[in-house]
Protein backbone atom coordinates (compact mmCIF):
# COMPACT_ATOMS: atom_id res chain seq x y z
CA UNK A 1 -2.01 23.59 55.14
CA UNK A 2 1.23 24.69 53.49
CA UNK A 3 2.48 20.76 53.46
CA UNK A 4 -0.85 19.78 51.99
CA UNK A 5 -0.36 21.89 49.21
CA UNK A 6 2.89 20.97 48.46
CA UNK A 7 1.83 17.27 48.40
CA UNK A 8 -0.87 18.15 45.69
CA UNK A 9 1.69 20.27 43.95
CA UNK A 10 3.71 17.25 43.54
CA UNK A 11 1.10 15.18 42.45
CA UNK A 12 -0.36 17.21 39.92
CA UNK A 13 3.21 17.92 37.91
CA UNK A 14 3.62 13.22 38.38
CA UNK A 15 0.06 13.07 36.44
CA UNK A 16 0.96 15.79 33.63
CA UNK A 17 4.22 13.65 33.09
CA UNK A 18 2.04 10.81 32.77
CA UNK A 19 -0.20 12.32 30.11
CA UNK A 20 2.17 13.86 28.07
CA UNK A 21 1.19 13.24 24.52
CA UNK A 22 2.99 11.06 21.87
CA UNK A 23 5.04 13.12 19.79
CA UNK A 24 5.83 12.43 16.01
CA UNK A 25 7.65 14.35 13.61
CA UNK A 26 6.35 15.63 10.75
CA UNK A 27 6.94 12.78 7.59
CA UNK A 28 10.11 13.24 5.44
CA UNK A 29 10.39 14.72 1.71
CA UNK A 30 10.06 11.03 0.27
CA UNK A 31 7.08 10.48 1.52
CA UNK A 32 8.41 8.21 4.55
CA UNK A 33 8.36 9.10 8.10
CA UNK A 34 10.89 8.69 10.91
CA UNK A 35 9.99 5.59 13.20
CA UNK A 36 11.62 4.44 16.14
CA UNK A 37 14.08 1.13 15.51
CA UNK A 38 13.23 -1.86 15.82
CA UNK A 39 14.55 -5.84 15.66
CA UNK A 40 16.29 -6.19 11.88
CA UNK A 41 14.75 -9.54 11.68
CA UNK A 42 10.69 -8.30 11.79
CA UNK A 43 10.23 -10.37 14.56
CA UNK A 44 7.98 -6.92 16.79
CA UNK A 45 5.89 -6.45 13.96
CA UNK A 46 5.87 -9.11 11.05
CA UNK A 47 3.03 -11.81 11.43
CA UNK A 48 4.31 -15.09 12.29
CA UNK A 49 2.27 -16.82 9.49
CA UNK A 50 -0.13 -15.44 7.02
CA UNK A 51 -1.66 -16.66 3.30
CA UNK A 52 -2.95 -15.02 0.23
CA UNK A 53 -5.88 -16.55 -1.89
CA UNK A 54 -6.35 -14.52 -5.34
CA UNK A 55 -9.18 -15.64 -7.33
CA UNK A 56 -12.47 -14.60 -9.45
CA UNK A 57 -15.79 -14.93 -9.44
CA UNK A 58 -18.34 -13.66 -11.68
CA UNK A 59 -18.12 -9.91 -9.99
CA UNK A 60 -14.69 -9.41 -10.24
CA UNK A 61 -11.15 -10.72 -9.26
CA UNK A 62 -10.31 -10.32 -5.36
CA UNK A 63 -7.72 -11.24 -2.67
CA UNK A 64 -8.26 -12.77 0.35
CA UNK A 65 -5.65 -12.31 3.03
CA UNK A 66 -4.95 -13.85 6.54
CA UNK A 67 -2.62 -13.12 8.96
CA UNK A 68 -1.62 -14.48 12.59
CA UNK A 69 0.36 -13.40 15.62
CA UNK A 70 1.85 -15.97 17.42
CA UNK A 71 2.47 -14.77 20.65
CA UNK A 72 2.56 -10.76 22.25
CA UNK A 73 6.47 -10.33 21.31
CA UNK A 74 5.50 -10.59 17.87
CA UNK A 75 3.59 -7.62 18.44
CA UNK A 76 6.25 -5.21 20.08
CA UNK A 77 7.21 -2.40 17.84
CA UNK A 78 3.37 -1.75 17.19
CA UNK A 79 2.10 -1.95 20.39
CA UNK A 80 4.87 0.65 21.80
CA UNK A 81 3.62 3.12 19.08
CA UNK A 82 0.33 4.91 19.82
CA UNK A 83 0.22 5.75 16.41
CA UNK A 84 1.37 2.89 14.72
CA UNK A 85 0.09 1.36 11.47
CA UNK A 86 0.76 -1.83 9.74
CA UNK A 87 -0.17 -3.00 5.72
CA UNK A 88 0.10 -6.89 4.36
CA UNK A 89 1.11 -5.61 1.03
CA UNK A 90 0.38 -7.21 -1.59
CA UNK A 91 2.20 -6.32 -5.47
CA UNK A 92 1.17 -8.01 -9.30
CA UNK A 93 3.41 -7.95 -11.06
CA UNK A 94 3.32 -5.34 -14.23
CA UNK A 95 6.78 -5.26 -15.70
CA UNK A 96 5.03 -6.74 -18.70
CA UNK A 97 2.01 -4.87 -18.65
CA UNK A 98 0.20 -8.15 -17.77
CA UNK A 99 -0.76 -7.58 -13.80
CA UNK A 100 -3.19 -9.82 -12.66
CA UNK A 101 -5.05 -6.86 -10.35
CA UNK A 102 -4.64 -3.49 -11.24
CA UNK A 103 -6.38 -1.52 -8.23
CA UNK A 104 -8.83 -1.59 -5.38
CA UNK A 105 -12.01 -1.53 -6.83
CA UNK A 106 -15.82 -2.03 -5.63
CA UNK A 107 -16.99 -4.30 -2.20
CA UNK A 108 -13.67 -4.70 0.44
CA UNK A 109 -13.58 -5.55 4.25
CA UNK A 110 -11.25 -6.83 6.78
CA UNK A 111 -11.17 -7.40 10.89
CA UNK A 112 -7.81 -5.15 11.41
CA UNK A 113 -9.06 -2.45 13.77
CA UNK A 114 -9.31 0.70 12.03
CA UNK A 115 -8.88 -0.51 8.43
CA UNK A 116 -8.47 1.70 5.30
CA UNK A 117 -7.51 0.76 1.71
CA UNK A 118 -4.06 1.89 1.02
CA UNK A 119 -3.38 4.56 -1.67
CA UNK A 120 -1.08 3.92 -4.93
CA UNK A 121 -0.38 7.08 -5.17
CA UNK A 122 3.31 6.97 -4.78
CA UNK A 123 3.18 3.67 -6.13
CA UNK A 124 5.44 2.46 -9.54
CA UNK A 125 3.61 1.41 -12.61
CA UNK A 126 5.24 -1.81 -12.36
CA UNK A 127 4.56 -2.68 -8.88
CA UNK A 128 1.01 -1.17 -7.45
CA UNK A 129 0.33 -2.19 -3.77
CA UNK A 130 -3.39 -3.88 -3.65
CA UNK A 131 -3.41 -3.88 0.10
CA UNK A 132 -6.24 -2.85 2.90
CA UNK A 133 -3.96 -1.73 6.57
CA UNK A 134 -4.38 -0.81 9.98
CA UNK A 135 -4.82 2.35 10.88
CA UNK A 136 -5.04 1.08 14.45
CA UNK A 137 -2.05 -1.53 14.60
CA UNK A 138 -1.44 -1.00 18.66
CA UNK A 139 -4.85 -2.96 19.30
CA UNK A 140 -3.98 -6.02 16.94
CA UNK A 141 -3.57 -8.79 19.35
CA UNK A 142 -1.97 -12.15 19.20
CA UNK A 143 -3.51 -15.52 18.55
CA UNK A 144 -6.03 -14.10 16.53
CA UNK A 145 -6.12 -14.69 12.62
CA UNK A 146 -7.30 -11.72 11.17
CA UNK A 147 -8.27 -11.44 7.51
CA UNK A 148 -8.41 -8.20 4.42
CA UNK A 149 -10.63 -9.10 1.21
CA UNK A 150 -10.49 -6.77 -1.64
CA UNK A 151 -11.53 -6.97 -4.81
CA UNK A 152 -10.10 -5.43 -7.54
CA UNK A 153 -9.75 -3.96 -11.39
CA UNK A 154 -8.46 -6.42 -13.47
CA UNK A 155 -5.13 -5.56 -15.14
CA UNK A 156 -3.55 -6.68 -18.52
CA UNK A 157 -3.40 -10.63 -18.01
CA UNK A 158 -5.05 -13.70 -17.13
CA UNK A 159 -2.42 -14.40 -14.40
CA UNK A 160 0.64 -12.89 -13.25
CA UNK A 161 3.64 -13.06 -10.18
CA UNK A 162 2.78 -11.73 -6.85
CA UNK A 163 5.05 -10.93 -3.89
CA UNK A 164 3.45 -10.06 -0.63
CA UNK A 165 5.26 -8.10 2.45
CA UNK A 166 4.76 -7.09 6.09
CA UNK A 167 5.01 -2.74 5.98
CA UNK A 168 5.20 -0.98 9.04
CA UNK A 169 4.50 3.08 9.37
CA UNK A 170 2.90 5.66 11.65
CA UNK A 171 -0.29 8.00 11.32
CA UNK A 172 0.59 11.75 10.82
CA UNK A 173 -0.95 13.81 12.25
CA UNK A 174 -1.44 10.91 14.94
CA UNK A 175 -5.29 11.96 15.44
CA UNK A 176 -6.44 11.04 11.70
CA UNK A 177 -6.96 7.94 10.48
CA UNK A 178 -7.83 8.42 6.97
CA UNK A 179 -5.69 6.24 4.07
CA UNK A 180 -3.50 9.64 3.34
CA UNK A 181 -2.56 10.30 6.91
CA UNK A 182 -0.38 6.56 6.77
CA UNK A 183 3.32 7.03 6.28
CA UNK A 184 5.99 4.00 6.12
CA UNK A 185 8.84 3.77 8.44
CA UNK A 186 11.98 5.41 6.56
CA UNK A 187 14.13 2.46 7.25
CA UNK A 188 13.15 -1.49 8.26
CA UNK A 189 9.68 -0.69 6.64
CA UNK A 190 9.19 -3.45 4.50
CA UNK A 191 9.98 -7.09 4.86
CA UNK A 192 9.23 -9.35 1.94
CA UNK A 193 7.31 -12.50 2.85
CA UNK A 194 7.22 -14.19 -0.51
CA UNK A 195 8.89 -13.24 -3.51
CA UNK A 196 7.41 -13.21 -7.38
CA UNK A 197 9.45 -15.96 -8.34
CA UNK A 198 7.47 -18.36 -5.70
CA UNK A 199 3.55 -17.21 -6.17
CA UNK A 200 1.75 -17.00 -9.41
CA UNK A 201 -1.79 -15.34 -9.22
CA UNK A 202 -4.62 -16.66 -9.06
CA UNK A 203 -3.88 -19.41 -6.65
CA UNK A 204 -3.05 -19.86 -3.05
CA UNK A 205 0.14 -19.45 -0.83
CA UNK A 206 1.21 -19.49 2.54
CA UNK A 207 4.34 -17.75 4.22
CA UNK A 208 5.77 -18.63 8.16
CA UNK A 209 8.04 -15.69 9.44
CA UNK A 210 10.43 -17.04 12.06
CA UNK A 211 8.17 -19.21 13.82
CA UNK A 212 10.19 -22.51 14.14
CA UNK A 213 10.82 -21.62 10.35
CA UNK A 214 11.39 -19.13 7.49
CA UNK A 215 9.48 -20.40 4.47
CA UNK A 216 6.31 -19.99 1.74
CA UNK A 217 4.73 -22.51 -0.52
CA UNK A 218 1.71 -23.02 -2.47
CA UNK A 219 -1.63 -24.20 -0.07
């Protein structure tokens, strides 16, 4: 009887270490939080091709953006975080007061598991993110193009320079996953896909991240 127990003992103490829950410190001053590393080239977290279409209809003017995994490597840094999030930014232009889209406004929807429309709170007045995330990044898989639609408040002018970028972050506290509970990575955070100089909204563009190639153009 005494060896029995002992055996039980044992495995009770394996299965706590098992279960131990995913610790994350609390987010910084600035308004980042501290992530674990990861490659300095994107390559665990930034989709391997993705494109932008910014238009209007006679609602409103939107964005429409797609995104794609190649394979599960691509996938890495997000999948090894329980609590990991992930935004495809996307920035007007409004240095000149003439910002194509000003904010998230009205219908939106997207396919990323957990979605939420990103805040600009701590947003600049010249660049304000128009972006919907994951709140949910771990279960994004690979070979799967997922999309985010938003439409939006229109700003100062009838077209304007947008850059898009891959932003990486964590959920604090890890059980909520409401927009204000998503904090970016303090460091490798954001990686710029396509810069203003190359995309001028409305229109179409297209970016490949390290897939064969580095590169953007018009679609």
């Amino acid at each position: 009887m005494k060896r029995l127990c002992i055996v039980f003992t044992t495995i009770l103490i394996v299965a706590t270490t098992i279960t131990a829950p995913f610790v994350i410190a609390a987010p910084n001053l600035d308004g980042t939080i501290t992530c674990s590393s990861t490659k300095s080239d994107g390559t665990e977290f930034v989709p391997s091709l993705g494109k932008a279409v910014v238009d209007k209809d006679q609602y409103s003017r939107y964005i429409i953006q797609y995104m794609y995994w190649h394979d599960d490597n691509r996938l890495k840094w997000l999948w090894s975080n329980p609590a990991s999030t992930f935004e495809p930014d996307a920035f007007f232009y409004n240095y000149d007061g003439k910002a194509y889209g000003s904010a998230p406004s009205g219908y939106w929807s997207s396919d990323l598991p957990d979605p939420y429309v990103d805040t600009q709170a701590l947003d600049g007045s010249n660049e304000k993110a128009i972006t919907i995330g994951s709140a949910l990044a771990v279960a994004i898989v690979s070979k799967k193009v997922y999309y985010t639609l938003t439409r939006m408040a229109a700003g100062g002018g009838d077209s304007s320079k947008l850059k898009l970028q891959a932003h990486r972050g964590l959920r604090w506290p890890d059980f909520c996953f409401s927009t204000n509970c998503s904090y970016g990575c303090n460091a490798q955070n954001n990686y710029r896909l396509v810069p203003f100089s190359d995309f001028t909204a409305p229109g179409c563009h297209q970016y490949w991240w390290l897939w064969s190639i580095t590169s953007n153009s018009p679609c």
